[in-house]
Protein backbone atom coordinates (compact mmCIF):
# COMPACT_ATOMS: atom_id res chain seq x y z
CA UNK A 1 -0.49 -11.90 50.46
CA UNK A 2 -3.40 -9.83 52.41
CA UNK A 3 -5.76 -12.04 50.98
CA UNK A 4 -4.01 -15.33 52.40
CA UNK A 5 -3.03 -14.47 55.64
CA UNK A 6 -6.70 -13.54 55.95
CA UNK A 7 -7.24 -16.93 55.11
CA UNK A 8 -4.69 -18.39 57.51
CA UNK A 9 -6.44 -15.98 60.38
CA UNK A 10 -9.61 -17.53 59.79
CA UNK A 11 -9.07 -21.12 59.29
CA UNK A 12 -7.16 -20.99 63.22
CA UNK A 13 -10.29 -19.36 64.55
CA UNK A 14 -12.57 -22.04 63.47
CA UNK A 15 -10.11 -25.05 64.43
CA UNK A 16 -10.28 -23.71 67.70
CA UNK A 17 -13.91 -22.49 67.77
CA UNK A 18 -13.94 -26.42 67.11
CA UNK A 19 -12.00 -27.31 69.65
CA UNK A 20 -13.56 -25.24 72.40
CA UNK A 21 -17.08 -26.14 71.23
CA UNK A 22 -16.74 -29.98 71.33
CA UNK A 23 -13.53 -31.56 72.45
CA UNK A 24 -12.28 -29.42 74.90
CA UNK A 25 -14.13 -30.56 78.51
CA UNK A 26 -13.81 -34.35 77.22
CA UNK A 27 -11.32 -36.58 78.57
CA UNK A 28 -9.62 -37.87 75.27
CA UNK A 29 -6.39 -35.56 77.01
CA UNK A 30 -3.89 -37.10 74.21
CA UNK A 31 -5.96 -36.67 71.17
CA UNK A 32 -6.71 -33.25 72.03
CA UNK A 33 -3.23 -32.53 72.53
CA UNK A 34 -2.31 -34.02 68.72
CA UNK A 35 -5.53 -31.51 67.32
CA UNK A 36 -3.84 -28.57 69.00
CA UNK A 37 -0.78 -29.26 67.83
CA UNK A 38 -1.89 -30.49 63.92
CA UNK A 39 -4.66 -27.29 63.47
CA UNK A 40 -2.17 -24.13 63.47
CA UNK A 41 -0.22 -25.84 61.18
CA UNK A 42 -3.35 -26.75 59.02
CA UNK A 43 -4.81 -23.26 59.10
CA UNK A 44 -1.11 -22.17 57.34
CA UNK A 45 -1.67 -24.77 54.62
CA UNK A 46 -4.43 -25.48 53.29
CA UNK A 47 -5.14 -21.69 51.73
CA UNK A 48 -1.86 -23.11 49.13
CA UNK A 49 -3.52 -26.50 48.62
CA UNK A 50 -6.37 -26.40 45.39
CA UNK A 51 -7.58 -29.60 44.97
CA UNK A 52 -8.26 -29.80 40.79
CA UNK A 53 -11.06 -32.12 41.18
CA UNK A 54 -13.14 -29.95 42.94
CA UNK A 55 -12.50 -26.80 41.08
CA UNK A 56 -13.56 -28.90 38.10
CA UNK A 57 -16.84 -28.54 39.75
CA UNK A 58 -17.09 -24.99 40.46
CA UNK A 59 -18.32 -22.45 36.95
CA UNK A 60 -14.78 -21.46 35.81
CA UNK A 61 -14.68 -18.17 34.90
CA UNK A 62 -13.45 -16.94 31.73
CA UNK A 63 -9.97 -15.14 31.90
CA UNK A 64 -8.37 -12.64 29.32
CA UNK A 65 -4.67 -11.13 29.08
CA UNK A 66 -5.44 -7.45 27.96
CA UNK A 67 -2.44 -6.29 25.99
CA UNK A 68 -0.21 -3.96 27.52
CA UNK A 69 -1.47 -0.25 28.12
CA UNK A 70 2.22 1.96 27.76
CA UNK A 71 1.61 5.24 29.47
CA UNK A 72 3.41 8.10 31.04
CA UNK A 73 6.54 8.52 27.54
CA UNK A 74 7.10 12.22 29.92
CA UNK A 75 9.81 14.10 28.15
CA UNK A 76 10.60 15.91 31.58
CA UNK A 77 13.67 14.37 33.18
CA UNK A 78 13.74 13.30 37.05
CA UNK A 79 16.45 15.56 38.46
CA UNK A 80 18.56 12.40 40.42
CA UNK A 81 18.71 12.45 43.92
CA UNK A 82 18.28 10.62 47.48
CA UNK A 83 15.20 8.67 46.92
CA UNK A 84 12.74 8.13 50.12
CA UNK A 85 12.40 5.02 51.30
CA UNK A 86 9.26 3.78 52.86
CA UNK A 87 8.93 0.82 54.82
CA UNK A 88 6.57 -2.41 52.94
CA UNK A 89 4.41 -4.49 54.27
CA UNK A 90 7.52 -7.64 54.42
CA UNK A 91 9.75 -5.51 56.25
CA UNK A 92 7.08 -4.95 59.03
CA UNK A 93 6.73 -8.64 59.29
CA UNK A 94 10.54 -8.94 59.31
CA UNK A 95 11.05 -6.17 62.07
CA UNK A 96 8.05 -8.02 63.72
CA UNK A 97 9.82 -11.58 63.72
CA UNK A 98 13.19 -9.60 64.76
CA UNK A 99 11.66 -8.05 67.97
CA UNK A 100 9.88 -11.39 68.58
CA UNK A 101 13.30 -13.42 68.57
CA UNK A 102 14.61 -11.03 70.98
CA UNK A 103 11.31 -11.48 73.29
CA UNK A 104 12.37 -14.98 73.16
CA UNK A 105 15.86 -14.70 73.50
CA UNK A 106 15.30 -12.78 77.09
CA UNK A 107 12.98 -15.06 78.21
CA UNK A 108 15.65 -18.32 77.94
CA UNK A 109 18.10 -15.49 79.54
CA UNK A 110 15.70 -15.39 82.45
CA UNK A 111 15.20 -18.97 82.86
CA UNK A 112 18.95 -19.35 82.29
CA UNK A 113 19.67 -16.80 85.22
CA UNK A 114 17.41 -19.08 87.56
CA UNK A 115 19.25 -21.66 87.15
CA UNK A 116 22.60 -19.94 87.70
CA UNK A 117 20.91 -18.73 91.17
CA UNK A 118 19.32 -22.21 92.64
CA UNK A 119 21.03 -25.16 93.49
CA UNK A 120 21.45 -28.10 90.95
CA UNK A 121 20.52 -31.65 92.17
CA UNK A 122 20.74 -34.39 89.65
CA UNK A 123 18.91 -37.42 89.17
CA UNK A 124 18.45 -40.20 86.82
CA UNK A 125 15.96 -38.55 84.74
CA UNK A 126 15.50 -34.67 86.10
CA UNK A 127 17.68 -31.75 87.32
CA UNK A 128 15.92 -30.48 90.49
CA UNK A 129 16.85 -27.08 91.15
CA UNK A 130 16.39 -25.44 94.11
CA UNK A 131 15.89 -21.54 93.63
CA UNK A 132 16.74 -19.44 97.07
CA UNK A 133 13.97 -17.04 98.79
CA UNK A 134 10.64 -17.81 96.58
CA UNK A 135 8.18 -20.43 96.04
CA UNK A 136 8.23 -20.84 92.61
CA UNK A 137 7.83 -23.91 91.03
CA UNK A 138 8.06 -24.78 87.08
CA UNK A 139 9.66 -27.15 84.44
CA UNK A 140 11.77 -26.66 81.56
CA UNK A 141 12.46 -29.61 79.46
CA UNK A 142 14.23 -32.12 82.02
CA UNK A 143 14.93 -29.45 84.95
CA UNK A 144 12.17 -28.93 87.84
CA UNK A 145 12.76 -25.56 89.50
CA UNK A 146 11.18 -25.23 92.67
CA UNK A 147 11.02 -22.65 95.75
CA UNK A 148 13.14 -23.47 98.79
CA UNK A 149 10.01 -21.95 100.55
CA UNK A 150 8.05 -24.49 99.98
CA UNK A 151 7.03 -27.33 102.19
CA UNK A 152 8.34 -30.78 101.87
CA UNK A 153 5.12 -32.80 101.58
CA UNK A 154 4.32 -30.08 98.60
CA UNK A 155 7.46 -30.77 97.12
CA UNK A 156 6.74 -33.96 96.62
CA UNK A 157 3.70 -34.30 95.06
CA UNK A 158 5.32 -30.68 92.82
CA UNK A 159 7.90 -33.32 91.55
CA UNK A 160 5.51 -35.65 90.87
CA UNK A 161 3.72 -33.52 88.74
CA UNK A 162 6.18 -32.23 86.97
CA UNK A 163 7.83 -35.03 85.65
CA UNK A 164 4.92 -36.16 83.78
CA UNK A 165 5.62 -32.78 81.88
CA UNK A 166 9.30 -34.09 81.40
CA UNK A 167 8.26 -37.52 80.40
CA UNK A 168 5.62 -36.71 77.82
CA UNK A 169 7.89 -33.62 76.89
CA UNK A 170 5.76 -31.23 76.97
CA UNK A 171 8.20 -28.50 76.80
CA UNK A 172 8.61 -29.08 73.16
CA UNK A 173 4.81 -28.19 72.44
CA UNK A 174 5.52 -25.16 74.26
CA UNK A 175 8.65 -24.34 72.12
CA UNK A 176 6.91 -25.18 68.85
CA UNK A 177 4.05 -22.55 69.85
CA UNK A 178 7.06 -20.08 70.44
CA UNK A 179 8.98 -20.71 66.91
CA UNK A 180 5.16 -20.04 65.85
CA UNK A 181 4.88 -16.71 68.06
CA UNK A 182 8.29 -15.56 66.14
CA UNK A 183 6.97 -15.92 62.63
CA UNK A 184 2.99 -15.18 62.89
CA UNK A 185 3.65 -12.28 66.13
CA UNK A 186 0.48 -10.36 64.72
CA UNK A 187 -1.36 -13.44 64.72
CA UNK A 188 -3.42 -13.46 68.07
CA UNK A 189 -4.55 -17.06 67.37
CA UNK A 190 -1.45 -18.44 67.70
CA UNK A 191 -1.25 -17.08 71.48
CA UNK A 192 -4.67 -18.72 71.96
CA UNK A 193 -3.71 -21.92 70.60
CA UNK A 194 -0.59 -21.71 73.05
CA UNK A 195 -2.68 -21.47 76.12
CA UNK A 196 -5.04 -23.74 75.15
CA UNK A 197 -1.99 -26.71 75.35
CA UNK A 198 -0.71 -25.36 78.60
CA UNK A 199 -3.68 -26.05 80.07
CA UNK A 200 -4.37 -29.05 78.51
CA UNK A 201 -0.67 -30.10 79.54
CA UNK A 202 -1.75 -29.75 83.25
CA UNK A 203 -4.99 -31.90 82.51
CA UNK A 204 -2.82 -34.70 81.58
CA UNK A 205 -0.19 -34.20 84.75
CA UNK A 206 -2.73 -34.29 87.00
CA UNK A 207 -4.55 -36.94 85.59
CA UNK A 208 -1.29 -38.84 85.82
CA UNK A 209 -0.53 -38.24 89.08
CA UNK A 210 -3.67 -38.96 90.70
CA UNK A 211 -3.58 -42.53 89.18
CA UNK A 212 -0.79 -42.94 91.63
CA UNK A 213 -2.04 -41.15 94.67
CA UNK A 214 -4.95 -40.18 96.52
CA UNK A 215 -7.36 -37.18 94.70
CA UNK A 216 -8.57 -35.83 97.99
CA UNK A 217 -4.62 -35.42 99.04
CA UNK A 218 -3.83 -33.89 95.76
CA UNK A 219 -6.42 -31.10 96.03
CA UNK A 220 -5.17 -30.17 99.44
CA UNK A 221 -1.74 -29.70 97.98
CA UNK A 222 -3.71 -27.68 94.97
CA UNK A 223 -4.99 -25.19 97.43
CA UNK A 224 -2.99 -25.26 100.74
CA UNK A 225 -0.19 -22.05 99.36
CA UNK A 226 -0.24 -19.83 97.11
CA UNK A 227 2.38 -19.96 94.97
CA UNK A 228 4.37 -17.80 92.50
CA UNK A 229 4.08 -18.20 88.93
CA UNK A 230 6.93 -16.76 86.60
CA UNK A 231 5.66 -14.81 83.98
CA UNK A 232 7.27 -17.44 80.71
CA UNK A 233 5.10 -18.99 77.96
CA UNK A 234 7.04 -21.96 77.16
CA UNK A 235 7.23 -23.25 80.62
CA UNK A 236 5.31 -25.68 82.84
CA UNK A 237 4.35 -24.01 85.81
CA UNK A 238 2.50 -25.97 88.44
CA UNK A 239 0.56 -23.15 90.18
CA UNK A 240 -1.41 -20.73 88.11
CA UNK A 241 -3.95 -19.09 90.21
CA UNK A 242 -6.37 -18.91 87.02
CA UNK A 243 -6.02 -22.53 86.30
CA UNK A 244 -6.52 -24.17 89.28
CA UNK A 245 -10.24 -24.05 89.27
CA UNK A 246 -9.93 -25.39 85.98
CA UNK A 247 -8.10 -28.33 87.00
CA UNK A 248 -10.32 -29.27 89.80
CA UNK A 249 -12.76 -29.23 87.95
CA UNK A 250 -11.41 -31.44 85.27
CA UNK A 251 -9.94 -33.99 88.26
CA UNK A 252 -14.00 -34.49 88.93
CA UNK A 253 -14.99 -35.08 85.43
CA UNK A 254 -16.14 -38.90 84.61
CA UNK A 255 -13.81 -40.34 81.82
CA UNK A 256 -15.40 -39.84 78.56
CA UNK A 257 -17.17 -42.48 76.37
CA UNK A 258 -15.09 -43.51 73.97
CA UNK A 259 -18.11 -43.28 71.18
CA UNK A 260 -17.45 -39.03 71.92
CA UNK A 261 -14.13 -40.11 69.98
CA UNK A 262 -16.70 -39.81 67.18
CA UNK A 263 -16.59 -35.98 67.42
CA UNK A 264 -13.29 -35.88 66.51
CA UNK A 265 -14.99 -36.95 62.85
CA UNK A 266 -16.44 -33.52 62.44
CA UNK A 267 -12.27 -32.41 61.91
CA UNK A 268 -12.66 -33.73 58.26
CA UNK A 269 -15.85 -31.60 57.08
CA UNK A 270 -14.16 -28.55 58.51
CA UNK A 271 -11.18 -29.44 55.97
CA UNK A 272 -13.11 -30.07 53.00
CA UNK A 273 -15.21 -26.87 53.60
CA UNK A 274 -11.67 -24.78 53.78
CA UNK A 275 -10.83 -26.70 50.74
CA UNK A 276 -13.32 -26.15 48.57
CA UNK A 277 -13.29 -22.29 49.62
CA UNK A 278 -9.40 -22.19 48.51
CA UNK A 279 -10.87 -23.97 44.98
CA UNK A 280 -13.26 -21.01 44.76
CA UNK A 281 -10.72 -18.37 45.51
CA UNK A 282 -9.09 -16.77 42.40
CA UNK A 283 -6.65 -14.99 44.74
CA UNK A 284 -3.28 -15.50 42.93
CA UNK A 285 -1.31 -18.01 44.36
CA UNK A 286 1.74 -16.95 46.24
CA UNK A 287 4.59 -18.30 44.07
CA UNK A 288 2.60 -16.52 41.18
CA UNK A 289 2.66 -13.68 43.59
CA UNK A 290 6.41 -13.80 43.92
CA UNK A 291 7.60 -14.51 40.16
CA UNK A 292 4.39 -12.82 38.07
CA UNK A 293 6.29 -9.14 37.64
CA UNK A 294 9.42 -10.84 36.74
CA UNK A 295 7.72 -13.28 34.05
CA UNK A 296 5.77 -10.40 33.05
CA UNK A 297 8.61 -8.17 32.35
CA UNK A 298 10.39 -10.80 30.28
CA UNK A 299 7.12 -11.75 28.05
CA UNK A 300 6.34 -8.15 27.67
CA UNK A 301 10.19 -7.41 26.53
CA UNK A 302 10.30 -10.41 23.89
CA UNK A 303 6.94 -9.07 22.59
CA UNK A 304 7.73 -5.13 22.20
CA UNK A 305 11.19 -7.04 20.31
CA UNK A 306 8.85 -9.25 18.10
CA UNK A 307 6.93 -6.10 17.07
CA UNK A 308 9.48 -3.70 16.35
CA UNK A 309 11.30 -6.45 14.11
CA UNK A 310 8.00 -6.94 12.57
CA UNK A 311 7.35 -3.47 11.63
CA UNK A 312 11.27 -3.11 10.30
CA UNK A 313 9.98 -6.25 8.07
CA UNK A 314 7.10 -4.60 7.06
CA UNK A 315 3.80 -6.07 6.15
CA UNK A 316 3.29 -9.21 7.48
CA UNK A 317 1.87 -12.25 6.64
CA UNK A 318 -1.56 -13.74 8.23
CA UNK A 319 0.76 -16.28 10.47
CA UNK A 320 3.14 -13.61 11.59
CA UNK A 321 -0.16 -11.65 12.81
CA UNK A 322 -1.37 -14.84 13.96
CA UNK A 323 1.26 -15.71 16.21
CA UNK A 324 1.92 -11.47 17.36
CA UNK A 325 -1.88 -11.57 18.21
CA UNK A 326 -1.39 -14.98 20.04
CA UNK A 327 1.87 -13.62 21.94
CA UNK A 328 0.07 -10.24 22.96
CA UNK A 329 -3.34 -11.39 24.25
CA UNK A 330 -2.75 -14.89 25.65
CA UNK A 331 0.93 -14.96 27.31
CA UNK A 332 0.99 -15.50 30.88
CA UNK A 333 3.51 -15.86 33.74
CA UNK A 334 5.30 -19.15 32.99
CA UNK A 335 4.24 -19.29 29.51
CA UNK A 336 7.13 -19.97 26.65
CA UNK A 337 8.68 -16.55 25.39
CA UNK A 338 9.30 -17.34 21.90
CA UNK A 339 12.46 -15.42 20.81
CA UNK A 340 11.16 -15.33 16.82
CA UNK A 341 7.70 -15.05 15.12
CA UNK A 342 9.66 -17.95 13.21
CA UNK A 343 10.26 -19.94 16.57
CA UNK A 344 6.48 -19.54 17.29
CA UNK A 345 5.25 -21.11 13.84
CA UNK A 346 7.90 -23.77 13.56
CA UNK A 347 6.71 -25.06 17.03
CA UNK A 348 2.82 -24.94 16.51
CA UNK A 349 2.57 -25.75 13.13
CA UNK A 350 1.40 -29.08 13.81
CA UNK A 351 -1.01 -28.01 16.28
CA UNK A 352 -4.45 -29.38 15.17
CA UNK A 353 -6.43 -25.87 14.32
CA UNK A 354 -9.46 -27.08 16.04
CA UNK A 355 -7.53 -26.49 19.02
CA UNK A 356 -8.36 -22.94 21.12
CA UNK A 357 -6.87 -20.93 23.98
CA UNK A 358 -7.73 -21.80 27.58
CA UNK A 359 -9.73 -18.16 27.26
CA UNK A 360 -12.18 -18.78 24.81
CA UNK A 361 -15.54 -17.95 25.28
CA UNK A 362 -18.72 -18.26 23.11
CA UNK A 363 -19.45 -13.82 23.53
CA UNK A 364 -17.16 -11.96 25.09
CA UNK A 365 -18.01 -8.78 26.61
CA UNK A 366 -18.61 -6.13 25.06
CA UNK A 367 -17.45 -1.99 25.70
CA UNK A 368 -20.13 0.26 25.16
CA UNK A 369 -19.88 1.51 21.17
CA UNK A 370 -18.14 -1.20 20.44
CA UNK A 371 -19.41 -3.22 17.44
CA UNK A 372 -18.52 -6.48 15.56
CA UNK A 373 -19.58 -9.17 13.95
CA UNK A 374 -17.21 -11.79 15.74
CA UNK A 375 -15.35 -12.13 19.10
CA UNK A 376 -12.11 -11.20 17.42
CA UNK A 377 -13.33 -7.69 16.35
CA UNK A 378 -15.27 -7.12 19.89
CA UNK A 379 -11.52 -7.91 21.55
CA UNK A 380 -9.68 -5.47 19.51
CA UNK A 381 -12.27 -2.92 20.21
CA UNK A 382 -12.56 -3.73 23.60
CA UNK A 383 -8.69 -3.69 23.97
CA UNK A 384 -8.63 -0.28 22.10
CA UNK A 385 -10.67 1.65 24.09
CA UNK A 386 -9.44 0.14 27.48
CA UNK A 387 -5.61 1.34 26.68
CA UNK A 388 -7.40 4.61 25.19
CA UNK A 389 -9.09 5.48 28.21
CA UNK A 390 -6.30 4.34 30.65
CA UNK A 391 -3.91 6.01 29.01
CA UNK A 392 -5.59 9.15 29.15
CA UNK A 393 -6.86 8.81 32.55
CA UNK A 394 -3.88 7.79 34.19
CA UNK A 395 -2.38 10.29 36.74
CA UNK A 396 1.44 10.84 35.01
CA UNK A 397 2.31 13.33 38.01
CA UNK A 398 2.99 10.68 40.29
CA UNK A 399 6.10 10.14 38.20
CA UNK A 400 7.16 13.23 39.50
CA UNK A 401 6.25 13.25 43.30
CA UNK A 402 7.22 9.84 43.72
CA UNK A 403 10.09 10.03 41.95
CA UNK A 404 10.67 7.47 39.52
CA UNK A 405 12.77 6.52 36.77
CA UNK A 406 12.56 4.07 34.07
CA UNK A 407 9.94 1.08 33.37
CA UNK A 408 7.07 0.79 36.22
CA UNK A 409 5.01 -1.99 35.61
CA UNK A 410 1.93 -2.64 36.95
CA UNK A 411 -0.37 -6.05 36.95
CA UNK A 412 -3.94 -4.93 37.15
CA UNK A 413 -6.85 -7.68 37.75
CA UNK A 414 -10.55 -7.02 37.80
CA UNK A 415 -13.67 -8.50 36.71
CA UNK A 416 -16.90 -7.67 33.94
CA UNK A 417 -19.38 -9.69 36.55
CA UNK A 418 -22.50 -10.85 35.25
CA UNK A 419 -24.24 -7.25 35.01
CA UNK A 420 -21.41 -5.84 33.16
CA UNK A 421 -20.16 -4.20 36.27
CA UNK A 422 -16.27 -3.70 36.91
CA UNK A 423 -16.09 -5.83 40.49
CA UNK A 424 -13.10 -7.41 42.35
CA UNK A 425 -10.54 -5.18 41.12
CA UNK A 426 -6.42 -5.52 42.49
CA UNK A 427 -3.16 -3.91 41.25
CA UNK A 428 -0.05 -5.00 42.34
CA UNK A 429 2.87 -2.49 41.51
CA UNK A 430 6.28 -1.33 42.72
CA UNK A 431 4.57 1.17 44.83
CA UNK A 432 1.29 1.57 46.56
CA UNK A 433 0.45 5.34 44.76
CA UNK A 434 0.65 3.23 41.79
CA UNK A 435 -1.41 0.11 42.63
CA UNK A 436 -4.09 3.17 44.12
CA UNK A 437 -3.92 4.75 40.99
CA UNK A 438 -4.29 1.85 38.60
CA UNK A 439 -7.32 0.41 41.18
CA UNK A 440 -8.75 4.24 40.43
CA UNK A 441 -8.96 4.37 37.03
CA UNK A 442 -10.19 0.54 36.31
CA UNK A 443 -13.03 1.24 38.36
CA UNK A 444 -13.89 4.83 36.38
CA UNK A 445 -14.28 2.30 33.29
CA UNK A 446 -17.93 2.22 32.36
CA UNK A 447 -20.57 -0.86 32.64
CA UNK A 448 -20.36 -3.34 29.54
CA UNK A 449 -22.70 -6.13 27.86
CA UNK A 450 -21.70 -8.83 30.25
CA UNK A 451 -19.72 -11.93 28.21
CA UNK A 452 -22.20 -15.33 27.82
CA UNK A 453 -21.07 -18.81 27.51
CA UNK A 454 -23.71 -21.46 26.44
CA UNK A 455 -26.07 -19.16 26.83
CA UNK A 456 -25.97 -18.09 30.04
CA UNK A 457 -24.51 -14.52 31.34
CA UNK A 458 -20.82 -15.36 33.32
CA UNK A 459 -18.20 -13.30 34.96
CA UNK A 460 -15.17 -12.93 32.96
CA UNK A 461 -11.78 -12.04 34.84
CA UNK A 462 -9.49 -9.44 32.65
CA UNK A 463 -5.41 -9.24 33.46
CA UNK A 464 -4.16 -5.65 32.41
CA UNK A 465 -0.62 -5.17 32.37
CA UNK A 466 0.45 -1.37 32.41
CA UNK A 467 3.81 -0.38 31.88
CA UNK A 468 4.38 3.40 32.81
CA UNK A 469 7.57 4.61 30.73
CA UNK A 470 9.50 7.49 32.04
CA UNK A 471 11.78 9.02 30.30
């Protein structure tokens, strides 16, 4: 989840280091509005989009399911009592979005108050409300609140103003950006992105108005008062101090060309590019994230069951160890679980034998010591020593100072890179001690013969599943 919120953070950042670096002094006020609204919600995409064509382009690399590595069998016994609870990274987020809703919440309390205080005046398309003793003046969907303190001739060419916002609804930009604020609040970008369209919302209200009425009059009005400016996000406010050199400024620009449309162009190679780095990515995706421990648990049941009946059979035949081997070192999360080795065999019997598993390689890696004279025996050795030396590694204690009880299971990635270096290496695990302590010992294993495939030396990606029993 880390990985793809990282992702999320900076595909905004470069939308809007887009934005700022080439459409944002040009004219084209609607298009720009449709790329700020369009790029947040792009940015939150496109790290779950992978495009299969294009990673059919990029070197696969060769994965492996490690069989299970059982550790821990402690014959002490947890003395039961009030476990402590510590707060995960979700229920930060949810606390987050809970203080953010309330944020929001005030804030339409505030506007809500307002409009209790001023006086209503309706018209065909706008509630005008006067607000007593200030010189405020803002919009909020189709109500214009404005200070009694302010002049007449200003009030007029306020109103003008802000009923572009109310025509071209602006106040629903403004609301999207806060449902946005609620769910991403540690996101900074979306704040940026917000005040990006508020301005931009003022470019095109001015640009309306002075269509209809002189420019020289309308700068006058600009900077005659100074005016309040209530402190809300998701309103138009028609004085802000900060913007109104801004919006001078854009008042004097020339209309753009329209061949600087062109620029909007460079929005597609900015995709592809975020794309093709999703393709690349062998972060798990999230509904992987969400369902691999429970798959895991189930395939990892249904095999410990195959192999007990198995061993209450006795001896089996070369299909039965077949289909166990088959089971144990290739099932993955949202694989069949086979509830016989009978099931298995009926099923694939057919199967042309010339077919292989999605992780074969030409020469698999190899642990140090390890010999063979085929990939088969370099697997079991590998496979042997990697449970040995986990198991033995492995810090059981934190059974006890964490206090658990029952199954833990752990899903351990990491990578032999082409050296024969452990690299990349994630856990993911009930509880953080344990995800530490599984990263730990992965990376204490030593450097192998690097796998090859066609010749060449690749990176191979291993899956170790760890199940720490306590008894």
């Amino acid at each position: 989840m880390i990985h793809t919120l990282f992702q999320i953070l900076v595909f905004q950042i470069l939308f809007l280091a887009v934005y700022d670096l080439f459409f944002r002094k040009e004219t084209f006020f609607n298009l720009n509005r449709v790329y700020l609204l369009l790029t947040p919600i792009l940015g939150c995409v496109l790290p779950f989009i992978s495009l299969e064509f294009l990673q059919q382009n990029i070197p696969k690399e060769y994965v492996f399911q490690l069989p299970a590595v059982i550790i821990g069998d402690t014959s002490e016994t947890i003395s039961s009592g009030v476990s402590s609870w510590f707060p995960s990274l979700l229920d930060f987020w949810f606390l987050g979005m809970l203080l953010s809703a309330l944020f929001f919440g005030w804030k339409l309390y505030k506007i809500a108050k307002l409009k209790i205080a001023g006086t209503v005046e309706n018209f065909p398309n706008f509630k005008l409300v006067i607000l007593p003793k200030t010189d405020t003046a803002f919009s909020f969907f189709n109500s214009i609140f404005i200070g009694e303190n302010i002049s007449e001739e200003s009030k007029a060419s306020i109103i003008s103003h802000e009923k572009i916002h109310i025509e071209q609804k602006h106040s629903l930009d403004l609301l999207f950006f806060e449902i946005l604020r609620i769910v991403f609040w540690f996101n900074p970008m979306i704040y940026l992105f917000q005040n990006r369209i508020a301005t931009l919302h003022e470019y095109i209200a001015d640009a309306k108005v002075t269509q209809q009425k002189s420019k020289k009059q309308y700068y006058q009005n600009l900077l005659s008062e100074v005016f309040q400016t209530e402190k809300i996000s998701f309103i138009n406010t028609f004085f802000n101090q900060s913007l109104i050199k801004k919006r001078i400024i854009m008042l004097q620009k020339s209309k753009s060309r329209k061949i600087a449309q062109l620029k909007y162009l460079l929005l597609l190679p900015a995709i592809f590019s975020m794309l093709f780095y999703t393709a690349c990515s062998d972060d798990p995706k999230a509904e992987e994230t969400q369902t691999v421990e429970q798959s895991n648990s189930e395939v990892m049941n249904k095999i410990n069951e195959l192999d007990e009946a198995i061993m209450k059979k006795g001896e089996m035949t070369p299909e039965e160890e077949k289909a166990l081997k088959l089971l144990t070192t290739e099932a993955q999360p949202g694989d069949k679980v086979y509830t016989s080795v009978q099931e298995y065999l009926d099923e694939t019997k057919d199967q042309n034998e010339a077919d292989v598993p999605f992780a074969a390689i030409e020469k698999v890696p190899v642990f140090p010591g390890c010999t063979g004279a085929d990939n088969e025996a370099m697997k079991k050795c590998m496979s042997m020593n990697i449970s040995q030396f986990v198991g033995t590694n492995f810090n059981t204690e934190l059974a006890n100072s964490l206090g658990l009880v029952g199954r833990q299971r752990i899903a351990v990635q990491f990578k032999i890179d082409k050296t024969g270096k452990i690299v990349d290496v994630r856990a993911r695990a009930p509880k953080p001690e344990l995800e530490a302590e599984a990263v730990r010992i992965v990376k204490l294993l030593p450097q192998m013969q690097p796998g090859e495939q066609k010749g060449e030396k690749v990176g191979v990606l291993y899956s170790l599943p760890i199940v720490f029993d306590i008894k």
